[in-house]
Structure formats: structure tokens, C-alpha cells
N, C-alpha and C. Protein backbone atom coordinates (compact mmCIF):
# COMPACT_ATOMS: atom_id res chain seq x y z
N UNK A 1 116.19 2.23 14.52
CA UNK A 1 117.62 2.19 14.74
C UNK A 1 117.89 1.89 16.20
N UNK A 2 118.70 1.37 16.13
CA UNK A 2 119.42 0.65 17.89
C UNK A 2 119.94 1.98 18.41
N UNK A 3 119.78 2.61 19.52
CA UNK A 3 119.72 3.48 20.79
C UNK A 3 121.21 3.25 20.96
N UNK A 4 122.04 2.47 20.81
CA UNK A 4 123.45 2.55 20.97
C UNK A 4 123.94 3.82 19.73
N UNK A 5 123.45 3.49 18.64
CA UNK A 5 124.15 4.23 17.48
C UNK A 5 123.89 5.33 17.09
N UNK A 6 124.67 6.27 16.79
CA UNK A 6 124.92 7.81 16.17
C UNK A 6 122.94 7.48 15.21
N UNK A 7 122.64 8.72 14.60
CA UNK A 7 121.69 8.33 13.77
C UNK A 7 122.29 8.43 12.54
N UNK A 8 121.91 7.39 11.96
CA UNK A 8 122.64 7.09 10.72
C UNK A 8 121.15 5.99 10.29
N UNK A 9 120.92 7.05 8.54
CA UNK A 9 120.00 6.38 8.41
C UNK A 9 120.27 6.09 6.73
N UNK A 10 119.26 5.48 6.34
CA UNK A 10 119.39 4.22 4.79
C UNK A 10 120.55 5.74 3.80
N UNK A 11 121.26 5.40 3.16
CA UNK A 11 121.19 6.10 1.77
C UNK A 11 122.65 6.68 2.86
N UNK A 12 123.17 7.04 3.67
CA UNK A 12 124.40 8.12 4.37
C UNK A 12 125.28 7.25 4.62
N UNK A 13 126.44 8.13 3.93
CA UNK A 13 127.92 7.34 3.80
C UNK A 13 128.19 7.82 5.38
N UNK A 14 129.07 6.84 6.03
CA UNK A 14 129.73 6.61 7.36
C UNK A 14 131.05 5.81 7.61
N UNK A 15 131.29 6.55 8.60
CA UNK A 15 132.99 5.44 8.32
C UNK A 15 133.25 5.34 10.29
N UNK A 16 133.80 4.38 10.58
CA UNK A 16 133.93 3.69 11.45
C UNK A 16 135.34 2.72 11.62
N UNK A 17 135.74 2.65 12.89
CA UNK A 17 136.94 1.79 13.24
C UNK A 17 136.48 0.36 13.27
N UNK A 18 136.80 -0.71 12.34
CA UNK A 18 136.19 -2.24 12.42
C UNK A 18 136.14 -2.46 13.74
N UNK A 19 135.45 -3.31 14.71
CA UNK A 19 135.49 -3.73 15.42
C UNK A 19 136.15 -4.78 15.34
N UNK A 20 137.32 -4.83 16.40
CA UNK A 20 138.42 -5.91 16.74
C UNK A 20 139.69 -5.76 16.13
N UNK A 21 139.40 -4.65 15.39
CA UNK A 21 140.56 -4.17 14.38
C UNK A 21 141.99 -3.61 15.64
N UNK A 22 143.11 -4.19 15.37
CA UNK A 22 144.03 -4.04 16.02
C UNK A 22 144.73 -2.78 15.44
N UNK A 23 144.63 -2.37 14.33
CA UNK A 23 145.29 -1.36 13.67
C UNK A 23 144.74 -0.17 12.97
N UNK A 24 143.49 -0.26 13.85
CA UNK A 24 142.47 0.97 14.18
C UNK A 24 142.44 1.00 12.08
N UNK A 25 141.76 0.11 11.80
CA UNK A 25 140.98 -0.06 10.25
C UNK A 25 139.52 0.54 9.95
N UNK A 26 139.61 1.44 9.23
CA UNK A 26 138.82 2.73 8.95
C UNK A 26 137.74 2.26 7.79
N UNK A 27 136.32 2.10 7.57
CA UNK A 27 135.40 1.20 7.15
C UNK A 27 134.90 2.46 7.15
N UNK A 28 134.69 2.86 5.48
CA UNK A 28 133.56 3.47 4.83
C UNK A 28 132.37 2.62 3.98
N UNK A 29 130.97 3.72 4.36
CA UNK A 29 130.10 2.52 3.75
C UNK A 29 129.04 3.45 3.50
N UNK A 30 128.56 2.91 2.67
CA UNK A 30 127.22 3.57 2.05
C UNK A 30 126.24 2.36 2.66
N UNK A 31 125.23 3.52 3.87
CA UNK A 31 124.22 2.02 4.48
C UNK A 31 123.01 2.71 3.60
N UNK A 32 122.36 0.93 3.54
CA UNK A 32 121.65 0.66 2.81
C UNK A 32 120.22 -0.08 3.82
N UNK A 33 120.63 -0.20 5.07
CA UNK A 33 119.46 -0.33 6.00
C UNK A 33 119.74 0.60 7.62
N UNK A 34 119.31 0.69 8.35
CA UNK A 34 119.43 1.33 9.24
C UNK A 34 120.32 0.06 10.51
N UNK A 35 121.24 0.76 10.64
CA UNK A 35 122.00 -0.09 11.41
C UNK A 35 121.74 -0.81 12.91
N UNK A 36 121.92 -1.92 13.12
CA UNK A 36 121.62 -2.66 14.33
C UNK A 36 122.90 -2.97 15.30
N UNK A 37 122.57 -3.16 16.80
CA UNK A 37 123.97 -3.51 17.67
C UNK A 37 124.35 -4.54 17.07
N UNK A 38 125.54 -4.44 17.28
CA UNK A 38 126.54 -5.93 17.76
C UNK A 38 126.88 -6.14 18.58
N UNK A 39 126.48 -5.49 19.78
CA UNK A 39 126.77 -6.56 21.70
C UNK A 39 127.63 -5.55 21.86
N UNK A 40 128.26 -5.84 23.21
CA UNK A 40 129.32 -4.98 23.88
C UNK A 40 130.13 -6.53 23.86
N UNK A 41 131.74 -5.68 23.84
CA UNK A 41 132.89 -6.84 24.00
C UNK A 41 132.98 -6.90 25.25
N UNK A 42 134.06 -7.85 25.14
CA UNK A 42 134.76 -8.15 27.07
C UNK A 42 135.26 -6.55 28.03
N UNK A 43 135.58 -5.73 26.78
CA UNK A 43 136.16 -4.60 26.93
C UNK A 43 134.90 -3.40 27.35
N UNK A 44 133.54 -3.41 27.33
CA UNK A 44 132.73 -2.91 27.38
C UNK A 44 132.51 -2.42 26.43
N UNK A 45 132.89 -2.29 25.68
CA UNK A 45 132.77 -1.36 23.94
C UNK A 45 131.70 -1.95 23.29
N UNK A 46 130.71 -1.15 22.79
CA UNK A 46 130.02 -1.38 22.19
C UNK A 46 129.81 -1.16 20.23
N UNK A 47 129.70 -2.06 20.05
CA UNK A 47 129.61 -2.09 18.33
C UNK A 47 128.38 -2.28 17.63
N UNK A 48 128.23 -1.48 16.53
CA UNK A 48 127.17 -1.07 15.51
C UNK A 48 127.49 -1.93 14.08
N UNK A 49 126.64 -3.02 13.66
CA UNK A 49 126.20 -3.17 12.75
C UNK A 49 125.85 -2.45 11.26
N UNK A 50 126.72 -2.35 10.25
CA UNK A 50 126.41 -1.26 9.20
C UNK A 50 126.50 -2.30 7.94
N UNK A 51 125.22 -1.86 7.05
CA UNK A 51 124.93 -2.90 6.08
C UNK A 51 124.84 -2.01 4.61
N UNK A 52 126.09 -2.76 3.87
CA UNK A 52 126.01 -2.41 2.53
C UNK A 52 125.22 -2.44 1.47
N UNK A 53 124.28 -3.54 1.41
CA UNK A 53 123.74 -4.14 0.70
C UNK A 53 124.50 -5.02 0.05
N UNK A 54 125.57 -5.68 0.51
CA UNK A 54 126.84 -6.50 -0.11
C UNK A 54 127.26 -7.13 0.72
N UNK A 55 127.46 -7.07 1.99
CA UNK A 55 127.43 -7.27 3.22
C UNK A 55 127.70 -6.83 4.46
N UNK A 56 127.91 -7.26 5.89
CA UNK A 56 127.90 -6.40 6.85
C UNK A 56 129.12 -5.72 7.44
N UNK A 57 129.37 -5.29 8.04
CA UNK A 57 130.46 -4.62 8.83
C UNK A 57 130.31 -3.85 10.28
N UNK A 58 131.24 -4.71 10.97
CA UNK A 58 131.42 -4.34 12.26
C UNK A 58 131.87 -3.11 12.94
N UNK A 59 131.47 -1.97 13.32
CA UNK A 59 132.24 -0.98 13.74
C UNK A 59 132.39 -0.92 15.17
N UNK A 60 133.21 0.20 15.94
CA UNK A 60 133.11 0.41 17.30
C UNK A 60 131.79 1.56 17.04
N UNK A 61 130.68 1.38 18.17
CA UNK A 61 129.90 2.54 18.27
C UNK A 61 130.21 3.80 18.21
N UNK A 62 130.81 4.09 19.05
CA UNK A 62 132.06 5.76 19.91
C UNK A 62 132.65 6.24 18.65
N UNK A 63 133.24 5.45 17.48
CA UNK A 63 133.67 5.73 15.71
C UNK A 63 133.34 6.26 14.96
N UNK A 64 131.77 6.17 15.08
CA UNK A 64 130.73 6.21 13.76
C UNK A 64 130.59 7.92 13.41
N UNK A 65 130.89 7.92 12.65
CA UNK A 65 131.19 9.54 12.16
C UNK A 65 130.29 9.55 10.52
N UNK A 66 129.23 10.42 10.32
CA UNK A 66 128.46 10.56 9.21
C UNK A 66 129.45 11.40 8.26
N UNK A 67 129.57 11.11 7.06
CA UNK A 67 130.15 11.38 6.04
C UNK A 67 129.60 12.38 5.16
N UNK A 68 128.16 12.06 4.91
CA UNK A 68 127.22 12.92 3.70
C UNK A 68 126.48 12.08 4.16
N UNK A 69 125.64 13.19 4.20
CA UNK A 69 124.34 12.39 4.50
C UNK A 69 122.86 12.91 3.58
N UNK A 70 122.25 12.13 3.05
CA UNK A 70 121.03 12.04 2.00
C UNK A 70 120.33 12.95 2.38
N UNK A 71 119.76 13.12 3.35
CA UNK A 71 118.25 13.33 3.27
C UNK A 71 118.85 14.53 3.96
């Protein structure tokens, strides 16, 4: 797992503010791999990669709040 992100590992629901989301958009997800960065913006903010097995989604790092977690 990328050193930017909360630990959040395969199988744990998480929810997160999209990254770039203007209206602070709230992204629950059941990950299905262990999440990778997505860069820092112009803003310094850094964003986490979270994968459904359906496809990906952008969060703000600082967001990422574990839901239930598996294991």
C-alpha cells in the first residue's frame, strides 16, 4: 500500500471525498485491491486511488475513513 494512505486493505468498505469534487461527493467502495496514489494537485492535496473491481475512484487522501473492515 502507498505510504500516503490510511491502511485500507482488499475486502474493507471506505468512503472518501472524490477528488476534484466541487460539492464535497462522498464515494463508498468496497476495495478489492490495496489502494495506490494519485499525485498531489496544484493545491498540494494528495489523492488515493481505490479500486472496485468495476473500476477506479479518486479520493482526497486526508477523507479516507474505513467503514467495516474484514479482517
Amino acid at each position: 500500500m502507498t505510504d500516503t494512505a490510511p491502511l485500507v486493505q482488499p475486502g474493507d468498505l471506505v468512503e472518501g471525498i472524490a477528488s476534484g469534487s466541487t460539492f464535497g461527493t462522498k464515494v463508498r467502495v468496497w476495495v478489492d485491491r490495496e489502494p495506490w496514489s494519485g499525485g498531489v494537485n496544484s493545491q498540494g492535496r494528495a489523492s488515493t486511488v481505490l479500486s472496485d473491481g468495476r473500476g477506479v475512484h479518486m479520493v482526497y487522501t486526508d477523507t479516507i475513513r474505513t467503514i467495516e473492515r474484514t479482517n
